[in-house]
N, C-alpha and C. Protein backbone atom coordinates (compact mmCIF):
# COMPACT_ATOMS: atom_id res chain seq x y z
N UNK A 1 49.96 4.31 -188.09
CA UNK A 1 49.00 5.25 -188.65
C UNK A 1 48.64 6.28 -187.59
N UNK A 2 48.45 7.30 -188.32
CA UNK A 2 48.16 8.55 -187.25
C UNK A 2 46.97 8.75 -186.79
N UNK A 3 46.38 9.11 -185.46
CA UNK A 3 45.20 9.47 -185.32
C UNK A 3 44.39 10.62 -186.16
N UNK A 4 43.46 10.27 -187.02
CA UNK A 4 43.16 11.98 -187.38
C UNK A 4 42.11 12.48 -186.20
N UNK A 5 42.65 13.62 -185.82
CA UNK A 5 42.05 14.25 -185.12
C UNK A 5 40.24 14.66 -185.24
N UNK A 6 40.04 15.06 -186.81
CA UNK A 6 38.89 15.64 -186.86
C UNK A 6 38.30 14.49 -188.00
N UNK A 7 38.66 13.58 -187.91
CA UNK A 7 38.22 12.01 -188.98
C UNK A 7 36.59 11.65 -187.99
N UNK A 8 35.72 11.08 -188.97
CA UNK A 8 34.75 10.46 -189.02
C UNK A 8 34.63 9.16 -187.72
N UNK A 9 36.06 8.28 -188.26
CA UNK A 9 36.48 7.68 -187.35
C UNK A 9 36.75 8.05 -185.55
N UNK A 10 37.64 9.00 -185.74
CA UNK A 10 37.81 9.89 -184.40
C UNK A 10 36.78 9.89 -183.63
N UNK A 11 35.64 10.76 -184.24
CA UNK A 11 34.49 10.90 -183.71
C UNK A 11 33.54 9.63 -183.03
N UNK A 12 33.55 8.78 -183.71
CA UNK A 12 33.06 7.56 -183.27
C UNK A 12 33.63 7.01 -182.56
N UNK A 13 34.71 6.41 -181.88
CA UNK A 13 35.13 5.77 -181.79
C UNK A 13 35.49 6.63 -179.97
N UNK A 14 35.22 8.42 -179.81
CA UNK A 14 35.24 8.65 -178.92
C UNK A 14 33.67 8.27 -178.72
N UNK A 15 32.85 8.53 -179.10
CA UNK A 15 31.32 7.87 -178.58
C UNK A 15 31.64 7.07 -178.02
N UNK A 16 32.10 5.69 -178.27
CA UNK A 16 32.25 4.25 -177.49
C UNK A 16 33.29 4.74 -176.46
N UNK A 17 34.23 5.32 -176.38
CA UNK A 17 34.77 5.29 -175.15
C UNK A 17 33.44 5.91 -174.45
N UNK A 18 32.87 7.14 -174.30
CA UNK A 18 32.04 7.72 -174.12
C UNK A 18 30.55 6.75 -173.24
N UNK A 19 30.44 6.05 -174.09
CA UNK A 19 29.16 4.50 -173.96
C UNK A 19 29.59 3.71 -172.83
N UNK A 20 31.17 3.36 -173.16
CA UNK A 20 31.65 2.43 -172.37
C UNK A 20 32.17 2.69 -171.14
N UNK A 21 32.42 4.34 -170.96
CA UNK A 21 33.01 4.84 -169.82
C UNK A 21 34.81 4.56 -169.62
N UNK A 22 35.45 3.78 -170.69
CA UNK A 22 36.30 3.30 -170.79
C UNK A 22 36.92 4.26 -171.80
N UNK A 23 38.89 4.26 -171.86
CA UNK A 23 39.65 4.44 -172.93
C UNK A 23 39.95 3.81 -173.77
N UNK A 24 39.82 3.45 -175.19
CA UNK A 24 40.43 2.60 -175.92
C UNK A 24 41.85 2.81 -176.40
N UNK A 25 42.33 1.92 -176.78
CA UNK A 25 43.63 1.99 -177.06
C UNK A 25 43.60 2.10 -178.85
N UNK A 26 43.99 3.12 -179.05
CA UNK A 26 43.80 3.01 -180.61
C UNK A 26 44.87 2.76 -181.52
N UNK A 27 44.14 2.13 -182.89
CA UNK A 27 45.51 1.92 -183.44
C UNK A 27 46.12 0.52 -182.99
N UNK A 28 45.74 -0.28 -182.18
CA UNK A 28 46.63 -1.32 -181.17
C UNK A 28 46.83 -2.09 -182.36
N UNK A 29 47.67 -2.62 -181.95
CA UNK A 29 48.70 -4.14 -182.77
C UNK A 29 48.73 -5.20 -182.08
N UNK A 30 48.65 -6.18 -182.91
CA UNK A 30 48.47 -7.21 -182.07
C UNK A 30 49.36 -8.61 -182.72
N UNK A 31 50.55 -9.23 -182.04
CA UNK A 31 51.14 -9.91 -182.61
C UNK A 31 50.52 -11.35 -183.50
N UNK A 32 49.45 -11.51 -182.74
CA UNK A 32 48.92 -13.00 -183.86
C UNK A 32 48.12 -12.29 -184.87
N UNK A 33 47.84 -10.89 -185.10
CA UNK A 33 46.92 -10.54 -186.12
C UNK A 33 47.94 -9.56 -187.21
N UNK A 34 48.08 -10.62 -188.50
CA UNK A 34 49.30 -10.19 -189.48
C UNK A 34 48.58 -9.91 -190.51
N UNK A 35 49.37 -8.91 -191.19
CA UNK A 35 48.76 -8.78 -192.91
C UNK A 35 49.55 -10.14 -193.58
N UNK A 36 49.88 -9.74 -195.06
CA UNK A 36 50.15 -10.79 -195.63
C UNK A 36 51.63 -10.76 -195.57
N UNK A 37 51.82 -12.34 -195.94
CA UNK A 37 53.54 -12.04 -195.94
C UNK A 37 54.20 -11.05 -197.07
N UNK A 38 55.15 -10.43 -196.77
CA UNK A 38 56.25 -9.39 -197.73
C UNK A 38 57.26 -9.88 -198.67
N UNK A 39 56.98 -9.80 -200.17
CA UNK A 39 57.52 -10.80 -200.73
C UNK A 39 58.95 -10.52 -200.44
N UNK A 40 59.74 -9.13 -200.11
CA UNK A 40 61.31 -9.07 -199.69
C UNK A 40 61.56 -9.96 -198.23
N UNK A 41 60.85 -10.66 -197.95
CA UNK A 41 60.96 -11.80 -196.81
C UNK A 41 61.34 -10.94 -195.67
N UNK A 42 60.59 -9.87 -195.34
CA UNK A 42 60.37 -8.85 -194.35
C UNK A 42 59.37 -9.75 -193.60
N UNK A 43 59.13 -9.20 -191.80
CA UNK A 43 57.77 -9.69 -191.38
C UNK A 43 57.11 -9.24 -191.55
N UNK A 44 55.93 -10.06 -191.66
CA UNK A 44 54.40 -9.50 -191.50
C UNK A 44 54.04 -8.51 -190.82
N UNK A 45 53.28 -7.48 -191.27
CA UNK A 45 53.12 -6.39 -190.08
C UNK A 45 52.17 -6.83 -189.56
N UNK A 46 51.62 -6.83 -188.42
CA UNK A 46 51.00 -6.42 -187.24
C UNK A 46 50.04 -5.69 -187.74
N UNK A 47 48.30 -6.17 -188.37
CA UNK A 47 47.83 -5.16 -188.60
C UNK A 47 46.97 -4.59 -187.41
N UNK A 48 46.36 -3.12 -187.71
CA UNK A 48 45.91 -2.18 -186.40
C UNK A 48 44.47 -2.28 -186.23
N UNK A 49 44.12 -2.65 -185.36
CA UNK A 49 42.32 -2.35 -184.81
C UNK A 49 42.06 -1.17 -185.07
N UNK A 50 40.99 -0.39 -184.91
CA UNK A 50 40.79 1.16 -184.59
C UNK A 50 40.36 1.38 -182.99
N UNK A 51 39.72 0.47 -182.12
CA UNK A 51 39.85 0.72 -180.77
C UNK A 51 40.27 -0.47 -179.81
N UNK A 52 40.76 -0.94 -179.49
CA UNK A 52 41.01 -1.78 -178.49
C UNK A 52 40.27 -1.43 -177.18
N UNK A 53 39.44 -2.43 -176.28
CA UNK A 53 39.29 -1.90 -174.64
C UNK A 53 39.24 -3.67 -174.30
N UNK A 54 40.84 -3.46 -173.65
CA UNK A 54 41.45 -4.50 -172.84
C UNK A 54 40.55 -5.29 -171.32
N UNK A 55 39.54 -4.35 -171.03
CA UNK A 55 39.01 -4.71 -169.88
C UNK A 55 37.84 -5.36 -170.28
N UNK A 56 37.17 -5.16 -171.57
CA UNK A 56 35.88 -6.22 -172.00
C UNK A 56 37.04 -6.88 -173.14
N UNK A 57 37.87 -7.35 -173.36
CA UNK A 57 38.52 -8.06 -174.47
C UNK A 57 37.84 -7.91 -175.59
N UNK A 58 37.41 -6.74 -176.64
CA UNK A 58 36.29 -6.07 -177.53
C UNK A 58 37.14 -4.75 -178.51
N UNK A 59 37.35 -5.37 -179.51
CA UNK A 59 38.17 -4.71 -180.58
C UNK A 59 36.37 -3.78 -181.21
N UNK A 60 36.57 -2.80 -181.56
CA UNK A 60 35.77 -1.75 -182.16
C UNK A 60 36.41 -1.44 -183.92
N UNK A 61 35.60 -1.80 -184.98
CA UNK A 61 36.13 -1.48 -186.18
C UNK A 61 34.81 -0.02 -186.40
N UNK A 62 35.56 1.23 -187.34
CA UNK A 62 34.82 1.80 -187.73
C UNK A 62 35.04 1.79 -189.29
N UNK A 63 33.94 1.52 -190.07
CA UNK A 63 33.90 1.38 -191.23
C UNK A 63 33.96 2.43 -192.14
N UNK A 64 34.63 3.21 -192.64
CA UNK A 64 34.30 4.16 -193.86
C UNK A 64 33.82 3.87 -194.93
N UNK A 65 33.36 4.90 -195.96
CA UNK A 65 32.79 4.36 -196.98
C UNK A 65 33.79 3.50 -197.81
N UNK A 66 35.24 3.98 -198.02
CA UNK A 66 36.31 2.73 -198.59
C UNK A 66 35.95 1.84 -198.30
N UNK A 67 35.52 1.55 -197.40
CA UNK A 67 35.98 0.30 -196.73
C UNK A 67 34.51 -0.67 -197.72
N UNK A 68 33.84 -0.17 -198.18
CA UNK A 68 32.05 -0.90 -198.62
C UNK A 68 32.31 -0.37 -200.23
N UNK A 69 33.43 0.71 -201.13
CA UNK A 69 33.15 0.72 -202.28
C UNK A 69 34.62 1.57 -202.55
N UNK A 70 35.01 1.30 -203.65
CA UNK A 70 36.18 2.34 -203.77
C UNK A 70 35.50 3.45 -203.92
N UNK A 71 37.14 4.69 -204.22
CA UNK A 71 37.32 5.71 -203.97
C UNK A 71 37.72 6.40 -204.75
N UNK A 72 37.48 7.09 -205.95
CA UNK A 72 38.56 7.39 -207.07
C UNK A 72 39.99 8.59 -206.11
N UNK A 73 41.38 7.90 -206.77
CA UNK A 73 41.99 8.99 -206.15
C UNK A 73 42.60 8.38 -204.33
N UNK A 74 41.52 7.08 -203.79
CA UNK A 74 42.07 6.81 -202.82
C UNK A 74 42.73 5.28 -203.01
N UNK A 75 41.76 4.17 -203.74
CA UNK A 75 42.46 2.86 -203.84
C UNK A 75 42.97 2.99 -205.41
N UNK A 76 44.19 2.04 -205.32
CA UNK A 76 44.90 2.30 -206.31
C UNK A 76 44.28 0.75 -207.18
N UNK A 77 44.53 0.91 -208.42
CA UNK A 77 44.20 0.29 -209.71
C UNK A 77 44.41 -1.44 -209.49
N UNK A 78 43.63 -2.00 -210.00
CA UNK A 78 43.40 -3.70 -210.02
C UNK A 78 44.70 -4.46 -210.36
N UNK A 79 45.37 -3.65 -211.35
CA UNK A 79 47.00 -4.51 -211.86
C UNK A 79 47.98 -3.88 -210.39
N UNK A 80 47.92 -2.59 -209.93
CA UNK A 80 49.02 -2.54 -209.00
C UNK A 80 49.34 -3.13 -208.14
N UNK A 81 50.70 -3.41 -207.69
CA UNK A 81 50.82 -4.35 -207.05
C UNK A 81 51.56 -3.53 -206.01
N UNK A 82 51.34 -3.78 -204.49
CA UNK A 82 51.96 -3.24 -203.34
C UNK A 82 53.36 -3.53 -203.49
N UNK A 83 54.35 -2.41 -202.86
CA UNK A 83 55.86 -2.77 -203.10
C UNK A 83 56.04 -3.93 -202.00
N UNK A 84 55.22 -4.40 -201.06
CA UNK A 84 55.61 -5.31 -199.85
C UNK A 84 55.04 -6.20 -200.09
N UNK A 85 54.19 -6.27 -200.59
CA UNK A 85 52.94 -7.59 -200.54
C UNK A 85 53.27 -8.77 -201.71
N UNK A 86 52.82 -9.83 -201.30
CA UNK A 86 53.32 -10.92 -202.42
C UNK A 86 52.53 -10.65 -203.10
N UNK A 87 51.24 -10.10 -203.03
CA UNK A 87 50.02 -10.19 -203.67
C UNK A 87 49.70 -9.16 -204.82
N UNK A 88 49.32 -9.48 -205.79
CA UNK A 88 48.64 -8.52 -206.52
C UNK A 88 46.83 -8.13 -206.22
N UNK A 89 46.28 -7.19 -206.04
CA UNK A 89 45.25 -7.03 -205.69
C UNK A 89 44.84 -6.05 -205.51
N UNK A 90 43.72 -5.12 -205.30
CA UNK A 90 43.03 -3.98 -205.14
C UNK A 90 43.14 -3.21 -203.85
N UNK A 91 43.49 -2.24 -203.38
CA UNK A 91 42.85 -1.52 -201.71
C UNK A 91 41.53 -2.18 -201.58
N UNK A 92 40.76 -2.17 -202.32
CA UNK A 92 39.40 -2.54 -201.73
C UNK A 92 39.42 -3.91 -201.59
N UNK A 93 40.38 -4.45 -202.44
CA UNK A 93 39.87 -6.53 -202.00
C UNK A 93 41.12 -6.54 -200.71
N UNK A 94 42.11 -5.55 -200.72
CA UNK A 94 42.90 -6.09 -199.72
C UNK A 94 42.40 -5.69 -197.90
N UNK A 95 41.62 -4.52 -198.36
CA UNK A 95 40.87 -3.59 -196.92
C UNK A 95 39.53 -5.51 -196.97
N UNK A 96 39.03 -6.04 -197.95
CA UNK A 96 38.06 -6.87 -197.58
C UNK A 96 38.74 -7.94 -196.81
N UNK A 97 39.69 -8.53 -197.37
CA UNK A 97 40.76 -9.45 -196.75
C UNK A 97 41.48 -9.76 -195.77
N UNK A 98 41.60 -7.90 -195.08
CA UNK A 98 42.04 -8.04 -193.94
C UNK A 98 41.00 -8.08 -192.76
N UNK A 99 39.92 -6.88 -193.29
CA UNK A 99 38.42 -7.09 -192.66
C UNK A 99 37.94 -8.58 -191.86
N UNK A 100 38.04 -9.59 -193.11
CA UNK A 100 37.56 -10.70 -192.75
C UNK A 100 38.32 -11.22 -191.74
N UNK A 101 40.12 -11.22 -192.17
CA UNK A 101 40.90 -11.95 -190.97
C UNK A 101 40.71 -11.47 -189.48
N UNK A 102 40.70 -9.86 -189.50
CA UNK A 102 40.22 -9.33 -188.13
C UNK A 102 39.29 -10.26 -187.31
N UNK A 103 38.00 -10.64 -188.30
CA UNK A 103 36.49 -11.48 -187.50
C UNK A 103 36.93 -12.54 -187.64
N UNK A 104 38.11 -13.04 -188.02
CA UNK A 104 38.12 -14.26 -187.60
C UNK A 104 39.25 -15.27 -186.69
N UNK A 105 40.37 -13.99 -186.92
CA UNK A 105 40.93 -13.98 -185.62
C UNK A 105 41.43 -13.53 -184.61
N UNK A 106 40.43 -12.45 -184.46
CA UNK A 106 40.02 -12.00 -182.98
C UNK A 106 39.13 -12.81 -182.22
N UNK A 107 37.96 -13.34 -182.53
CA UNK A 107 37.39 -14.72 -181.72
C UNK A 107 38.29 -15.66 -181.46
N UNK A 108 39.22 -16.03 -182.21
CA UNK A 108 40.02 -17.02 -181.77
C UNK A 108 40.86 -16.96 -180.73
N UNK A 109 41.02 -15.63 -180.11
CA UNK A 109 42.03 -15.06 -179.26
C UNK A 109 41.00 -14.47 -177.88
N UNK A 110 39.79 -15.08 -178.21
CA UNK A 110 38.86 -14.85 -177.42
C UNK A 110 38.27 -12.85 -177.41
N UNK A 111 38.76 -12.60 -178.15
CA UNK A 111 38.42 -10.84 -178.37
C UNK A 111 36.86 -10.99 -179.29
N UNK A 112 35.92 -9.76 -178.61
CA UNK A 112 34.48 -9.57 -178.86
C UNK A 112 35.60 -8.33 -180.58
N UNK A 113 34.42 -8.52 -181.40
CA UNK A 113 34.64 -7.31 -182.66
C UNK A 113 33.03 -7.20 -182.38
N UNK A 114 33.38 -5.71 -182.90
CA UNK A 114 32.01 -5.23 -183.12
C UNK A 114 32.11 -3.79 -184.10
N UNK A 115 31.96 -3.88 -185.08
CA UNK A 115 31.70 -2.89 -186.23
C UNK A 115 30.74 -2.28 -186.76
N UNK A 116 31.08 -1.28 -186.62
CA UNK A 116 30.00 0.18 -186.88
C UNK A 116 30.42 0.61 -188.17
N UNK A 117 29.68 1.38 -189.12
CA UNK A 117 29.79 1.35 -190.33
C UNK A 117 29.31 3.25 -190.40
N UNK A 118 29.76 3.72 -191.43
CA UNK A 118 29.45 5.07 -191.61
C UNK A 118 27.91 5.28 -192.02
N UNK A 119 27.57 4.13 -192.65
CA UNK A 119 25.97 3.98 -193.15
C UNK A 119 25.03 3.99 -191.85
N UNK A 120 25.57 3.78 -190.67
CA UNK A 120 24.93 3.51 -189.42
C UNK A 120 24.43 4.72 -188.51
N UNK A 121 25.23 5.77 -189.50
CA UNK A 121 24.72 6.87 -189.13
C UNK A 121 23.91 8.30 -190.33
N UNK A 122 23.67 9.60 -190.13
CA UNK A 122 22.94 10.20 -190.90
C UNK A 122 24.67 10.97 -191.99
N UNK A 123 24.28 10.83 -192.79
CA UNK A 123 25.71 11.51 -193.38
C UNK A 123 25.37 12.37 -195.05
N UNK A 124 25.86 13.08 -194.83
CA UNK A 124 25.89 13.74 -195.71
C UNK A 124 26.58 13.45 -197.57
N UNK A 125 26.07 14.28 -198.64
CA UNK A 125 26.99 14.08 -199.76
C UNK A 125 28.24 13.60 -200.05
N UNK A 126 29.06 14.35 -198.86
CA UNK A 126 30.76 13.75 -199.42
C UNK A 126 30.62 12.02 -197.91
N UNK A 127 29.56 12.10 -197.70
CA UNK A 127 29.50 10.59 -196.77
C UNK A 127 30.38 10.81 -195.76
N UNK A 128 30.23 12.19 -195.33
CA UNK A 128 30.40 12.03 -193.86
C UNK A 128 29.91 12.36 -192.85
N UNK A 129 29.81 12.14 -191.48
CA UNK A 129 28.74 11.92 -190.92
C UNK A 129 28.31 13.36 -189.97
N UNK A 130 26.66 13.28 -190.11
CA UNK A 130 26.43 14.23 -189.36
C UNK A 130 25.81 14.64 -188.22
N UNK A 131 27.07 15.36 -187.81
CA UNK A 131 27.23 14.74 -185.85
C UNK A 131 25.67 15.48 -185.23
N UNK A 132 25.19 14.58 -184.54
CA UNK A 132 24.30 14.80 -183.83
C UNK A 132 24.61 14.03 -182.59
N UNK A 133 25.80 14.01 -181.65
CA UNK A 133 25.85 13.56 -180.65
C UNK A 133 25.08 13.03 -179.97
N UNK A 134 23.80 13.59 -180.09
CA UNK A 134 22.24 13.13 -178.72
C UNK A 134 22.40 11.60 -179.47
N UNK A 135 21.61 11.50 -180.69
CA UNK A 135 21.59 10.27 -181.41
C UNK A 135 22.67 9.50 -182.01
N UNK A 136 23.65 10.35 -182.29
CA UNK A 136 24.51 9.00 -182.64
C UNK A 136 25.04 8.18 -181.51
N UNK A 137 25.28 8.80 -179.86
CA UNK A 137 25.33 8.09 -178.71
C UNK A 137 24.29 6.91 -178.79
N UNK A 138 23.18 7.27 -179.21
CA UNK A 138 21.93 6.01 -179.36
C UNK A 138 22.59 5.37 -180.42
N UNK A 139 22.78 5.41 -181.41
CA UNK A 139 23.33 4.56 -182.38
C UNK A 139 24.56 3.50 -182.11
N UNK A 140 25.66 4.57 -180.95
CA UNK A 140 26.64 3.25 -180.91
C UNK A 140 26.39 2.92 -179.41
N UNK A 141 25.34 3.35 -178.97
CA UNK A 141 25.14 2.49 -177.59
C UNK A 141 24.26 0.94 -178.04
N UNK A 142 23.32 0.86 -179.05
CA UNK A 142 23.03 -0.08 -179.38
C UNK A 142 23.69 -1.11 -180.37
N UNK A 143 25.14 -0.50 -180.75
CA UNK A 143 25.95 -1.74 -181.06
C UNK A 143 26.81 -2.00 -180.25
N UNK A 144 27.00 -1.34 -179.07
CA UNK A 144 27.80 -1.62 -177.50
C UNK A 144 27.13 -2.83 -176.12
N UNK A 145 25.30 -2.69 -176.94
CA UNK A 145 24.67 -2.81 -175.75
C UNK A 145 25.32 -3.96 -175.17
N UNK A 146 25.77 -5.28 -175.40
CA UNK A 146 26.13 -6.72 -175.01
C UNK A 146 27.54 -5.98 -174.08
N UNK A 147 28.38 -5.02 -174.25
CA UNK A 147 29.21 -4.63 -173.68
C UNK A 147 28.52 -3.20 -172.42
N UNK A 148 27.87 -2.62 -172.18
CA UNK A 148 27.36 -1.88 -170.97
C UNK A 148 26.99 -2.43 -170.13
């Protein structure tokens, strides 16, 4: 997946480098953290964090509004079924599904998660957020604080 440059995400996610004084590695993959198996008996992909920082072992999720409600136009319909996935299921139950596996096995691998949510900040009509750098630094410094 590509970085978007001028994404919601982007923005946040430079704050915490920003907080942390650190680079994250974005996007990272991580071999024990898989989506589901591919019913063409392909492997599992490798699904992606949004920040990695290797020096506090502390994966960073940023939440969009998808991610808390669909999207008309972005998750596709309850009968479709992914061309890879064994599964039949929703973007939104499959974004919940993988959500959960993230928190639960990244602790196991000894990695801190810590997720920030778009609601966590002031945002506008189309729900996206509106940058006030002074304060949203306060916002993700206090879901960093256990890491400063």
């Amino acid at each position: 997946m590509a970085i978007r440059l001028n994404s919601d995400e982007t923005y946040v996610i430079d704050l915490c480098d920003k907080v942390l004084a650190l680079t994250s590695d974005r996007q990272k993959r991580f071999d024990f953290l898989l989506g589901d198996l591919h019913k063409n008996g392909k492997k599992q992909t490798m699904l992606p964090v949004d920040a990695y920082y290797e020096e506090l072992q502390l994966v960073v999720e940023y939440k969009e509004i998808q991610n808390f409600r669909p999207r008309a136009g972005f998750d596709r319909d309850e009968e479709e079924q992914d061309e890879e996935s064994t599964k039949t299921v929703s973007r939104e139950e499959q974004r919940r599904i993988y959500d959960e596996r993230r928190a639960k096995v990244l602790p196991e691998h000894e990695i801190s998660l810590v997720v920030i949510a778009y609601s966590d900040f002031d945002y506008d009509v189309n729900n996206k957020i509106i940058r006030k750098e002074e304060s949203d630094l306060k916002i993700v410094q206090k879901a960093l604080k256990a890491f400063c």
